[in-house]
Protein backbone atom coordinates (compact mmCIF):
# COMPACT_ATOMS: atom_id res chain seq x y z
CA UNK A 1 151.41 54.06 97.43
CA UNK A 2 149.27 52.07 99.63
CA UNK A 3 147.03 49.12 97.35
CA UNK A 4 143.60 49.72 97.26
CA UNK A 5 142.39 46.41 99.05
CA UNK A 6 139.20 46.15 96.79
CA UNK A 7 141.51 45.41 93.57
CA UNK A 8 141.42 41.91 95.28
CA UNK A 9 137.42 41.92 95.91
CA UNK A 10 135.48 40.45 93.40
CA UNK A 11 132.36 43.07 92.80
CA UNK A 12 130.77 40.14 89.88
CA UNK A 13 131.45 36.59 88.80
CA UNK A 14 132.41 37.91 85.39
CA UNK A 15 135.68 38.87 87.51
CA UNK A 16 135.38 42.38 87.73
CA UNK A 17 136.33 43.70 90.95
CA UNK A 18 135.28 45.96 93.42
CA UNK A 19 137.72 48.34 92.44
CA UNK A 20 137.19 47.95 88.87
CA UNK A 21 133.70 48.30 88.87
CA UNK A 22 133.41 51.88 91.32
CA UNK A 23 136.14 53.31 89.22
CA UNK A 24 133.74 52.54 86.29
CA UNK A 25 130.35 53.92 87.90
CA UNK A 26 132.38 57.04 89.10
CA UNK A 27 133.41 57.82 85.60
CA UNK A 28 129.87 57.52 84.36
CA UNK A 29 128.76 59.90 87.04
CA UNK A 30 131.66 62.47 86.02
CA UNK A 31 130.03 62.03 82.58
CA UNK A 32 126.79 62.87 83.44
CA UNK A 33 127.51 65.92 86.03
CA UNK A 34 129.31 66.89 82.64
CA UNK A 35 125.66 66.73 80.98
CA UNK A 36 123.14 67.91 83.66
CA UNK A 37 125.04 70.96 84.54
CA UNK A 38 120.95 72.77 85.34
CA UNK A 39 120.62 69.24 87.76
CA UNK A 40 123.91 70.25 89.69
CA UNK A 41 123.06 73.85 90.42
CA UNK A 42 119.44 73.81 91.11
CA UNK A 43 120.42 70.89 93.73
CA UNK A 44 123.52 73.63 95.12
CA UNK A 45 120.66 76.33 95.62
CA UNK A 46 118.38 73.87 97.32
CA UNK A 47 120.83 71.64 99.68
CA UNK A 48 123.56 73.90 99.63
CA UNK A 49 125.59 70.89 98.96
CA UNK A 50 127.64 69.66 96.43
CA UNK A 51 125.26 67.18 94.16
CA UNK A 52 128.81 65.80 91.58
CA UNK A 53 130.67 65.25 95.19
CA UNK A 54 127.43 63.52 96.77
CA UNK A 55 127.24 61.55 93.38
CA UNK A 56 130.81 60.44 93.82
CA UNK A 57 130.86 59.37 97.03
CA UNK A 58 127.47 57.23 96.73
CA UNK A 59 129.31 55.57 94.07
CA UNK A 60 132.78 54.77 95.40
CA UNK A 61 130.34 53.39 98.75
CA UNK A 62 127.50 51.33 97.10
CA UNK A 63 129.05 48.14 96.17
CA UNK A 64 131.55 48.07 99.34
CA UNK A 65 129.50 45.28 100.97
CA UNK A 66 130.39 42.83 98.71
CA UNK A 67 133.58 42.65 100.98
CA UNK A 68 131.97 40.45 103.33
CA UNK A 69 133.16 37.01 103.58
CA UNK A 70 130.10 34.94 102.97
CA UNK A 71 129.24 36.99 99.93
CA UNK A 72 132.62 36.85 98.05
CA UNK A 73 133.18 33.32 98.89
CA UNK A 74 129.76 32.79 97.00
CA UNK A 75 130.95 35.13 94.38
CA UNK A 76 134.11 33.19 93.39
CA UNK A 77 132.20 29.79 93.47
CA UNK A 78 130.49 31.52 90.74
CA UNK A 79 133.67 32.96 89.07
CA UNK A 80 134.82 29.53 89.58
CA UNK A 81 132.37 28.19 87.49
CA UNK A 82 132.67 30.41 84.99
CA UNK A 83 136.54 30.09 84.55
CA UNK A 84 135.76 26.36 84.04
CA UNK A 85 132.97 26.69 81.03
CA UNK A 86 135.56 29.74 79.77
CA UNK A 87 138.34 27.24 79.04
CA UNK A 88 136.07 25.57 76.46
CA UNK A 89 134.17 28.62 75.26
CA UNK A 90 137.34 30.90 75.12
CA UNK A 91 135.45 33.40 72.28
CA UNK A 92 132.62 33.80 74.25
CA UNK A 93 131.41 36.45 77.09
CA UNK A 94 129.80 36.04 80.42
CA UNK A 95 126.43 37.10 79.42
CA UNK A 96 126.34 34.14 76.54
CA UNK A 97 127.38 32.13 79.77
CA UNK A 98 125.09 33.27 81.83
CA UNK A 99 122.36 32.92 79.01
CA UNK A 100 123.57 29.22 78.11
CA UNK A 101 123.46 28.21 82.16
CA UNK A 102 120.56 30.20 83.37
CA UNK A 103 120.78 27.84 86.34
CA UNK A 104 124.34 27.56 86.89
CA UNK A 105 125.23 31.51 86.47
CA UNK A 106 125.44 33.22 89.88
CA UNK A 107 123.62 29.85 91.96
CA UNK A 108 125.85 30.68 94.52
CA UNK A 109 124.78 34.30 95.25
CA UNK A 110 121.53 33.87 94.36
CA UNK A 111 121.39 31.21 97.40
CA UNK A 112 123.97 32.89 100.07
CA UNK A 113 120.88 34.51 101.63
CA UNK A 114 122.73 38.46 101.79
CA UNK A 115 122.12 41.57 100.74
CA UNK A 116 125.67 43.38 99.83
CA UNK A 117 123.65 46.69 100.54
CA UNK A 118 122.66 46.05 103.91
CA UNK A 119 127.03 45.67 104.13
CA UNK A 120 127.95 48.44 102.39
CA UNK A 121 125.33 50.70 104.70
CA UNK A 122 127.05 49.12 107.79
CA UNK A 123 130.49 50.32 106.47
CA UNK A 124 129.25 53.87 105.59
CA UNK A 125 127.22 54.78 108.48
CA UNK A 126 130.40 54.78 110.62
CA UNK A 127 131.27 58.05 107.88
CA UNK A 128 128.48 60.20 109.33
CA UNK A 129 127.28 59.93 105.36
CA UNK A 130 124.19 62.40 104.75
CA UNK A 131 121.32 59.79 105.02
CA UNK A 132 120.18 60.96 101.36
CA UNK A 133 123.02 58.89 100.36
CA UNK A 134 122.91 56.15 102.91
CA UNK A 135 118.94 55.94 101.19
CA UNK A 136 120.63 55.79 97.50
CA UNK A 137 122.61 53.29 98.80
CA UNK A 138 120.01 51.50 100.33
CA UNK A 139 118.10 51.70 96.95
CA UNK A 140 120.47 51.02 94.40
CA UNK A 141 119.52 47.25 93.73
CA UNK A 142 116.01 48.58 93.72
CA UNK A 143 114.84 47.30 97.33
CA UNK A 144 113.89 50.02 100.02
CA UNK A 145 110.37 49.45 98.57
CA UNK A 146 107.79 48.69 101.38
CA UNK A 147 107.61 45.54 99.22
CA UNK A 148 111.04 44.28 100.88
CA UNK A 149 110.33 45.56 104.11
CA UNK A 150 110.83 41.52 105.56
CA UNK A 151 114.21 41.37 104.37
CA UNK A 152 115.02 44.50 106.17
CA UNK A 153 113.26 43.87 109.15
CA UNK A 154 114.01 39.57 109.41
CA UNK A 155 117.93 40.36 109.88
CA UNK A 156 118.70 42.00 113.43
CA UNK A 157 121.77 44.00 111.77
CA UNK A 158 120.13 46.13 109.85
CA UNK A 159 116.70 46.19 111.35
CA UNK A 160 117.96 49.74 112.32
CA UNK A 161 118.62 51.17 108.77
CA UNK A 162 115.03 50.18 107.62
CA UNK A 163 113.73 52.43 111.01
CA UNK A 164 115.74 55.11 109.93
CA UNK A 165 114.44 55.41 106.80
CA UNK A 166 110.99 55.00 107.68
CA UNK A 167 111.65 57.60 111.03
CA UNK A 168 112.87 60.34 108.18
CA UNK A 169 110.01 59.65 105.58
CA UNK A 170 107.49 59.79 108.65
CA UNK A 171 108.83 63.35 110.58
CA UNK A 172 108.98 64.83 106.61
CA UNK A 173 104.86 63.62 106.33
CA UNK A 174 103.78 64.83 109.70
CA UNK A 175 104.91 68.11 109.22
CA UNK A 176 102.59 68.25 106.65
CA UNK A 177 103.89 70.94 104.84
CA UNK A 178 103.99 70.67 100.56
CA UNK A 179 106.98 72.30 100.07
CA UNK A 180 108.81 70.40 102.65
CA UNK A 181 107.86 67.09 100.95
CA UNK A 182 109.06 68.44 97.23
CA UNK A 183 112.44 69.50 98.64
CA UNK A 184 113.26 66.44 100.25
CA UNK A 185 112.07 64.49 97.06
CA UNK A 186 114.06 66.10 95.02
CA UNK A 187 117.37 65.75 97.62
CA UNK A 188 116.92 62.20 98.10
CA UNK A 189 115.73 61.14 94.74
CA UNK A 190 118.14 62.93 92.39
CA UNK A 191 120.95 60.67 93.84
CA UNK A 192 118.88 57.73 94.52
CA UNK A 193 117.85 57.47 90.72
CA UNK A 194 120.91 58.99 89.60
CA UNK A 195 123.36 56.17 91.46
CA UNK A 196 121.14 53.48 89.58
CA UNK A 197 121.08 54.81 86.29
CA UNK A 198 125.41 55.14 86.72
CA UNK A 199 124.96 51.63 88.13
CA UNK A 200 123.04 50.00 85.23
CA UNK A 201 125.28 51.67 82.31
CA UNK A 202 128.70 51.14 84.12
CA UNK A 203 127.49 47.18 84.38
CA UNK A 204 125.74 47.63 81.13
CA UNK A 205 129.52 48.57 79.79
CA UNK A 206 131.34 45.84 81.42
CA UNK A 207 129.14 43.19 80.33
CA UNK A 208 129.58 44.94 76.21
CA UNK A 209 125.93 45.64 76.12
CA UNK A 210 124.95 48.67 73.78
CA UNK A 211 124.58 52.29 75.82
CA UNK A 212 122.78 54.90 74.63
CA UNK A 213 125.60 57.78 74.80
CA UNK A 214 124.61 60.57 76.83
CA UNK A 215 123.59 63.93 74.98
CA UNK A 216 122.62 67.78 75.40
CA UNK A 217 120.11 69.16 73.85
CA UNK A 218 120.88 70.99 70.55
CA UNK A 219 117.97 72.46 68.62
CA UNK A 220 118.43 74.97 65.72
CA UNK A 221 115.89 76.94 64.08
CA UNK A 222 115.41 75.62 60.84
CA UNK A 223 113.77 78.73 58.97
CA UNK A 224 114.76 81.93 57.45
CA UNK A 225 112.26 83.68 59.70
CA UNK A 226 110.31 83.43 62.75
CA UNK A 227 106.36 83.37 63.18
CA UNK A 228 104.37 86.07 65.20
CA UNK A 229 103.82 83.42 68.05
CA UNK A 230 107.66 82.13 67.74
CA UNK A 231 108.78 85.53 68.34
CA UNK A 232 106.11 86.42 71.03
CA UNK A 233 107.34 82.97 72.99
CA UNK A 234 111.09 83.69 72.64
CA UNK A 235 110.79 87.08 74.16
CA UNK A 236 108.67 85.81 77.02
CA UNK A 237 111.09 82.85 78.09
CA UNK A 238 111.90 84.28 81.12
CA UNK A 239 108.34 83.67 82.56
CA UNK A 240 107.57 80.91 85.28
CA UNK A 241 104.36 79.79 83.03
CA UNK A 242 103.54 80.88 79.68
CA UNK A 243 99.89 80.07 78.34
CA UNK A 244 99.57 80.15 74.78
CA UNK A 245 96.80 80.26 71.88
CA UNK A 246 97.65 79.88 68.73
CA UNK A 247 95.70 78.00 65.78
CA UNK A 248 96.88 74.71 63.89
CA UNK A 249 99.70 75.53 61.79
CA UNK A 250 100.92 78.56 63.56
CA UNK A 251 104.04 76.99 64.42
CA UNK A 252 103.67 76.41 67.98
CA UNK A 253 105.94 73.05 67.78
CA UNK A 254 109.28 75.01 67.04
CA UNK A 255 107.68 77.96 69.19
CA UNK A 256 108.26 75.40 72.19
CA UNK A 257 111.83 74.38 71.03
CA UNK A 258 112.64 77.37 70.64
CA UNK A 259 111.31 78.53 74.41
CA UNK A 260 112.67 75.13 75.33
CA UNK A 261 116.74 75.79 73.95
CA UNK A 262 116.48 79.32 76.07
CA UNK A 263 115.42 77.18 79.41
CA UNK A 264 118.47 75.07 78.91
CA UNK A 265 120.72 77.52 77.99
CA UNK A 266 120.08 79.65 80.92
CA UNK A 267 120.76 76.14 83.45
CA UNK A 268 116.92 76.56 84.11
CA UNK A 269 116.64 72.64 83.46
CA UNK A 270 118.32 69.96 81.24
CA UNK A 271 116.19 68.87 78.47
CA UNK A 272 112.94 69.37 77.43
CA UNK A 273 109.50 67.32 77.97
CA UNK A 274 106.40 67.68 75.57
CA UNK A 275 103.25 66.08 77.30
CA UNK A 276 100.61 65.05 74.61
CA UNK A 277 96.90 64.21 75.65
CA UNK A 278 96.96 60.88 73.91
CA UNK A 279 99.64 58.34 72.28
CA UNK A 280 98.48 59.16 68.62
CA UNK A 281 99.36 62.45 69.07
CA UNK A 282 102.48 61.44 70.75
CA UNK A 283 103.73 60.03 68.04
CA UNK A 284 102.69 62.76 65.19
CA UNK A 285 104.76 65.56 67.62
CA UNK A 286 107.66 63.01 68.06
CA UNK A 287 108.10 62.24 64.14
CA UNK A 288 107.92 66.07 63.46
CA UNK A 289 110.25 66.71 66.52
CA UNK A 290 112.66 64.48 64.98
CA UNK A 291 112.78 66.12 61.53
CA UNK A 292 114.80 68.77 63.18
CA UNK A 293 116.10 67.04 66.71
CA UNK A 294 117.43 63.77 66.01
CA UNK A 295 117.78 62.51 69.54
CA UNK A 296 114.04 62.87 70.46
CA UNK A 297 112.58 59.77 72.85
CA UNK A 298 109.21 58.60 72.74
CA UNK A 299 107.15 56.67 75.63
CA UNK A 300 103.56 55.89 76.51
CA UNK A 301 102.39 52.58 76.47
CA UNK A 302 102.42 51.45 72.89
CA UNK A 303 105.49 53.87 72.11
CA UNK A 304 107.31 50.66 71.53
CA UNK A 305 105.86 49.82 68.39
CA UNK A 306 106.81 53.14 66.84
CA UNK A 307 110.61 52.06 66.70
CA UNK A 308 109.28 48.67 66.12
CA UNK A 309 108.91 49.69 62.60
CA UNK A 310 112.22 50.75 62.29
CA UNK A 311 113.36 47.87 63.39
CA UNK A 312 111.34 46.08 61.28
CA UNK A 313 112.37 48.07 58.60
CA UNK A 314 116.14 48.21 59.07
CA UNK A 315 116.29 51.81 59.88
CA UNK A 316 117.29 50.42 62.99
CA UNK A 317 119.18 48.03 65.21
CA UNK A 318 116.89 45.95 67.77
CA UNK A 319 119.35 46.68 70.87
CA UNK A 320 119.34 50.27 70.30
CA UNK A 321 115.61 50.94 69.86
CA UNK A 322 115.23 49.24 73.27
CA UNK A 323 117.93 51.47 74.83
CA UNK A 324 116.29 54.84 73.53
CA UNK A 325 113.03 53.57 74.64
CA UNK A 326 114.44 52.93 78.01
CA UNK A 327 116.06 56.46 78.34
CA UNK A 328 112.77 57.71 77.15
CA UNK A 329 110.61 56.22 79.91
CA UNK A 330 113.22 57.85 82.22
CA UNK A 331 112.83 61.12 80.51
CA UNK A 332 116.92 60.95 79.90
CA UNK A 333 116.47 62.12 76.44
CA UNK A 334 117.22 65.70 75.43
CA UNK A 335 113.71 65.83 74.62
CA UNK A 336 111.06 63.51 75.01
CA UNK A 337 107.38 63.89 73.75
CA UNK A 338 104.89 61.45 76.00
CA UNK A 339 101.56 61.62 77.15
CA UNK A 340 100.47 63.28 80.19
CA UNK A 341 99.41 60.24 82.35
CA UNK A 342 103.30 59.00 82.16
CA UNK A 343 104.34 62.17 84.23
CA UNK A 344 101.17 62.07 86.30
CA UNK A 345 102.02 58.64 87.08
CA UNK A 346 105.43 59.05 88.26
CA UNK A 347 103.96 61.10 91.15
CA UNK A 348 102.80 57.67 92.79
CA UNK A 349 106.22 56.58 93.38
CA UNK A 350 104.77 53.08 92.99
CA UNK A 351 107.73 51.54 90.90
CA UNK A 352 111.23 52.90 91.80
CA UNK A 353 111.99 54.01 88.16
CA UNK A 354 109.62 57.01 89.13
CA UNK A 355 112.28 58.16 91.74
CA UNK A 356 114.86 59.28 88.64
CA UNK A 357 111.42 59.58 86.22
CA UNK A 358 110.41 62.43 89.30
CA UNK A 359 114.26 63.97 89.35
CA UNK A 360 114.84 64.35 85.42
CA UNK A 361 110.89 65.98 85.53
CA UNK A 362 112.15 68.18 88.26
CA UNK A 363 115.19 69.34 86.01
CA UNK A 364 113.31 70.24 82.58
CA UNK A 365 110.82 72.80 81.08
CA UNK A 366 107.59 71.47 80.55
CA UNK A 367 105.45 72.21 77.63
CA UNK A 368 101.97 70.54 77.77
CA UNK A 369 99.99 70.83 74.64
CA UNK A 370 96.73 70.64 73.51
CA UNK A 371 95.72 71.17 76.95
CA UNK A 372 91.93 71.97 75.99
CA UNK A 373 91.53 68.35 75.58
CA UNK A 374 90.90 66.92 78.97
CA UNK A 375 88.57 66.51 80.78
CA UNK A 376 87.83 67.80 84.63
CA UNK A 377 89.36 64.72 86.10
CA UNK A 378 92.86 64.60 84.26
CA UNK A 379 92.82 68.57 84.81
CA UNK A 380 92.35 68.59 87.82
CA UNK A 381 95.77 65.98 88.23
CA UNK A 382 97.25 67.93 86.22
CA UNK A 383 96.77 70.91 88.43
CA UNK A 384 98.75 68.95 91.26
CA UNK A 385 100.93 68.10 88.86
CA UNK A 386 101.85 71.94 87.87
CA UNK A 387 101.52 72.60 91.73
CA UNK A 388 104.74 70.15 92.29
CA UNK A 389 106.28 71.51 89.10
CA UNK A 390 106.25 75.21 90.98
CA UNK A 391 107.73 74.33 93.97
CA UNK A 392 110.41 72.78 91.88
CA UNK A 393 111.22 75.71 89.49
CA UNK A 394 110.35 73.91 86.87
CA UNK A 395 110.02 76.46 83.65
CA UNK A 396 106.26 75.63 82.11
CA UNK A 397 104.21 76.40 79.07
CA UNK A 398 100.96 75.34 78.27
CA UNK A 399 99.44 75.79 74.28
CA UNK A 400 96.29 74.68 72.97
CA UNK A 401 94.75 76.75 70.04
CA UNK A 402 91.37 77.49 72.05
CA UNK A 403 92.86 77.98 75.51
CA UNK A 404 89.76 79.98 77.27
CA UNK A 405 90.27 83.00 79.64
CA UNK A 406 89.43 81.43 82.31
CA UNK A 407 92.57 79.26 82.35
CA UNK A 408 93.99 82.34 83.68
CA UNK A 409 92.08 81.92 87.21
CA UNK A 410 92.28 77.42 87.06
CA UNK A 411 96.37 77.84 86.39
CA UNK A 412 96.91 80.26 88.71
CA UNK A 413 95.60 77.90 91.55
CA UNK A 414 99.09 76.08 91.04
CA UNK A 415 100.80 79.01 92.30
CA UNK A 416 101.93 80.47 88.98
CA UNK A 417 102.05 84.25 88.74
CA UNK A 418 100.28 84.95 85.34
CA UNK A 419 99.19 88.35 83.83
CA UNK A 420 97.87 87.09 80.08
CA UNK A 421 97.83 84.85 77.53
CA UNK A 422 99.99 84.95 74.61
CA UNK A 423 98.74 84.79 71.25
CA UNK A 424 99.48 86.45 67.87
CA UNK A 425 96.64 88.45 67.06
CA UNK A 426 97.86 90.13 63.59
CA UNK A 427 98.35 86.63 62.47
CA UNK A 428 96.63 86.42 59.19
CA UNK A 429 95.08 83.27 60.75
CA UNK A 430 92.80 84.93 63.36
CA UNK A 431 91.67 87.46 59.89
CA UNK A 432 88.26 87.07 58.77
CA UNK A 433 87.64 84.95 55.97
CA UNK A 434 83.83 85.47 55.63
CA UNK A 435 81.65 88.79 55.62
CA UNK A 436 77.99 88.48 57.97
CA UNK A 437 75.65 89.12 55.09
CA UNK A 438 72.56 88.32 56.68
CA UNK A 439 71.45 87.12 60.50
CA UNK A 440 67.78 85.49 60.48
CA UNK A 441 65.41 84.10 63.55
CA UNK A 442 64.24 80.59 63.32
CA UNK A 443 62.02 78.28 64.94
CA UNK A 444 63.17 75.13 63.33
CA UNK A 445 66.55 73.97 62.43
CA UNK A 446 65.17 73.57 58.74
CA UNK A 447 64.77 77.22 58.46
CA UNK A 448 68.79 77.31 58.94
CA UNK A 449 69.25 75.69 55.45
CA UNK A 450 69.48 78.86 53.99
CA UNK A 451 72.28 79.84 55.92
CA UNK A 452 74.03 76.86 54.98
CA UNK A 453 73.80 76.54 51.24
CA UNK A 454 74.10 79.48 48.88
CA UNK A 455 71.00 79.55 47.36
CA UNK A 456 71.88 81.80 44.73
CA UNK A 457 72.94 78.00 43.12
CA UNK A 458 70.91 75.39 44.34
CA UNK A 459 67.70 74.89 44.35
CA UNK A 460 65.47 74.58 47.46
């Protein structure tokens, strides 16, 4: 059996080699086609393609360019180096190294003046590769941004992949056609983000940092029986949108796990996102959540300090609360509760976490609550937002407990077929509690006082 040449190319100056690390990345993809089995076929359906084969050959082609000369010679100055402070640290690891000799760790490669990517491209255009992968390729060190468009365009070589990219991102736009544009997000981003986030846990594992293990979702009703609205949402799952009213206490937060398990068991999306108006009530949905759903993430901006506490408190370990907040920001969590601006956001593609933030989104059911609470600005973002969500088949269901008729007509401008809105109206919470013993005219608000205090016991 022939040797795989790359056994003898370092891929790190740790000393894991090329062929060490890809083998490691391509297991970590296996393990997450194993998870995001909704991801795989809604990608099938829109590509035709295989997403798990796409996924595995991205992987086994990222890191190839690290072949080149210049760049391994720099890489074993560095392993060099690293050997040397080993024989006197022999307990120790290469990220206590590289934390002890900040200046010394990887000096070599950070001054060689190459991009391993720009290699690795060279190598894999000669496959005919689908340029959705040559892109996640491209991407996977984070730098197809128009940020790094000099480093691209300074280096004759490769000049060409930079005018490819831009060429395909250009004919998509001037077409100008919505639907168009959400396809090809969702083709090139669901392996762009998902070859990073293989990337950063395979390196993650090689280096001994913590990893947040990968998880389904798994959500059991808790109670004997179901509410009127719990029942009314479970037999409506199959819906595009559902719009629901139902007051405070109804029982609309296991109403939307519940509507949320059928998604996921039908491959209609992969986990579940709860979008809250405002961090405060972020964190009330998430602690409730998490009564029932252990794995729940939480992000918006101050999310952090909410597993700050139980750090703080010992409930839990420092390394892991970052990790879970990181796979919440990514919405990589079973379920995550955030506020609505952290999805809006993510349509801006202005940081290139928003690439896998926009793919997980595109493979979930949505539940935004308390949607009476914003105002005609963030609605009308929102309305984009649910516009993008449609194109992707992306199961939605919006609750608030006054949700007016006329979000009937505003929600339907996103493309959503919807008849009604569902409510429970034999619930003993939409009952009278007070008879209408007497209407009177006024002309001043003091004459309401009467109305207002029984005056059967006080005196006027």
């Amino acid at each position: 059996m022939k040797e795989d040449k790359r056994s003898n190319i370092l891929a790190k100056p740790s000393g894991i080699t090329l062929e060490q690390h890809s083998s490691d990345v391509m297991s970590e993809m296996s393990d997450i086609c194993q998870i995001l089995i909704g991801t795989c076929e809604k990608y099938k359906k829109l590509t035709g393609k295989d997403l798990a084969m796409r996924l595995s050959v991205s992987a086994k082609w990222h890191d190839n360019g690290k072949a080149c000369k210049t760049w391994q010679e720099a890489c074993r100055k560095d392993f060099h180096n690293y050997q040397l402070w080993k024989q006197k640290h022999t307990d120790h690891s290469f990220k206590e190294y590289s934390s002890e000799n900040r200046n010394e760790a990887g000096f070599h490669l950070r001054n060689v003046g190459i991009r391993h990517e720009f290699y690795s491209l060279d190598e894999a255009v000669t496959t005919n590769m689908p340029i959705s992968i040559l892109a996640a390729i491209a991407a996977h060190h984070r730098k197809l941004g128009l940020g790094f468009e000099d480093k691209w365009m300074n280096n004759p070589s490769f000049k060409k992949f930079w005018n490819l990219f831009r060429k395909t991102s250009n004919d998509i736009s001037e077409k100008e056609s919505f639907a168009l544009v959400c396809d090809k997000l969702l083709e090139f981003d669901t392996i762009r983000g998902l070859l990073q986030f293989a990337d950063h846990r395979a390196s993650a594992k090689e280096d001994g940092e913590f990893v947040t293990k990968l998880s389904l979702f798994d959500y059991h009703f808790p109670f004997a029986d179901k509410r009127g609205i719990q029942k009314l949402v479970e037999d409506n799952w199959d819906n595009e949108i559902l719009l629901v009213r139902a007051p405070t206490g109804a029982g609309k937060t296991d109403a939307s796990l519940l509507w949320g398990s059928r998604q996921i068991a039908a491959h209609k999306a992969d986990r579940l996102v709860i979008a809250m108006p405002t961090r405060f009530t972020a964190n009330a949905l998430s602690v409730n959540v998490a009564s029932t759903l252990s794995d729940t993430g939480l992000y918006h901006s101050s999310a952090w300090y909410s597993k700050y506490s139980k750090v703080q408190n010992g409930e839990m370990d420092m390394t892991e609360a970052l990790a879970q907040q990181k796979m919440a920001k990514l919405l990589a969590t079973p379920i995550t509760v955030c506020t609505i601006d952290h999805l809006l956001m993510s349509l801006s593609f202005t940081q290139e976490s928003h690439h896998l933030i926009c793919s997980n989104l595109a493979n979930s059911c949505v539940v935004i609550d308390e949607a009476d609470f914003y105002d005609d600005f963030t609605l009308a973002n929102i309305l984009f937002l649910l516009k993008v969500l449609h194109k992707w088949n992306v199961p939605v269901m919006i609750m608030s407990a006054s949700l007016p008729e006329s979000a009937l007509q505003l929600y339907r401008k996103a493309g959503f077929n919807i008849e009604s809105i569902i409510e429970d109206k034999d619930s003993d919470r939409y009952k009278k509690c007070f008879n209408i013993r007497k209407q009177i005219k006024y002309d001043n608000i003091q004459d309401m006082y009467l109305l207002l205090v029984d005056y059967q016991y006080y005196t006027l």
